[in-house]
Protein backbone atom coordinates (compact mmCIF):
# COMPACT_ATOMS: atom_id res chain seq x y z
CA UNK A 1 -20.23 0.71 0.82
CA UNK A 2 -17.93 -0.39 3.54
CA UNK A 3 -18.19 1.13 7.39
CA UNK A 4 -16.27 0.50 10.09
CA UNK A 5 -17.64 1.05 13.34
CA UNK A 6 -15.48 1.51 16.20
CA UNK A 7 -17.24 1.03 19.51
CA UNK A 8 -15.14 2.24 22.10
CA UNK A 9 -14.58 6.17 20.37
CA UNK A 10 -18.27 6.30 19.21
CA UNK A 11 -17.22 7.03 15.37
CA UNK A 12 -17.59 5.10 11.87
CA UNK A 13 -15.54 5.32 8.77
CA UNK A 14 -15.88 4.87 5.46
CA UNK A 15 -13.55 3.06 3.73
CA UNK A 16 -15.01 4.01 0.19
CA UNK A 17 -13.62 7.58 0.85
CA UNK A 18 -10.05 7.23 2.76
CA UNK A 19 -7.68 10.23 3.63
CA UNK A 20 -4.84 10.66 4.22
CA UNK A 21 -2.19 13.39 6.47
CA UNK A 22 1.04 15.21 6.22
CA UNK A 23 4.02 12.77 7.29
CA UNK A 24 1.49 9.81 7.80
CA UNK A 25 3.00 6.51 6.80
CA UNK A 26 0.78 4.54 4.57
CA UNK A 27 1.03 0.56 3.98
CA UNK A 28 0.41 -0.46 0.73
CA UNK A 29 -1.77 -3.71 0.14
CA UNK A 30 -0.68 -5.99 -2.80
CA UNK A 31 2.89 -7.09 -4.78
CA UNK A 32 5.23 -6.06 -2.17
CA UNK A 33 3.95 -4.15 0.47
CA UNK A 34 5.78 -1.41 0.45
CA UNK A 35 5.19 1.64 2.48
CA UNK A 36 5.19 5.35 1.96
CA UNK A 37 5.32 8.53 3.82
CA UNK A 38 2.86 11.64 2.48
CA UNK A 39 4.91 14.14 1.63
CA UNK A 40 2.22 17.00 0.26
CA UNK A 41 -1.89 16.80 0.13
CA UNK A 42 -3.73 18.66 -2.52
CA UNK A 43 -7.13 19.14 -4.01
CA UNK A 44 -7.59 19.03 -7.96
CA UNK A 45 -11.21 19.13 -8.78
């Protein structure tokens, strides 16, 4: 389990469960950082 705790706004994260928007820009880590914009979120359960 990994939380982030950020002081100043009074929240924590988990970084175990991330999520994501519409039109957020998300920086890979790894090979060659590359960087992507979402496009469409959707549920399959």
């Amino acid at each position: 389990m990994n939380k982030v705790h950020l002081l100043g706004a009074n929240r924590s994260y988990d970084r175990d469960e991330q999520t994501v928007s519409v039109n957020q820009v998300v920086m890979l880590e790894g090979y060659s950082y590359d960087s992507y914009v979402v496009y469409e979120v959707s549920c399959i359960q």
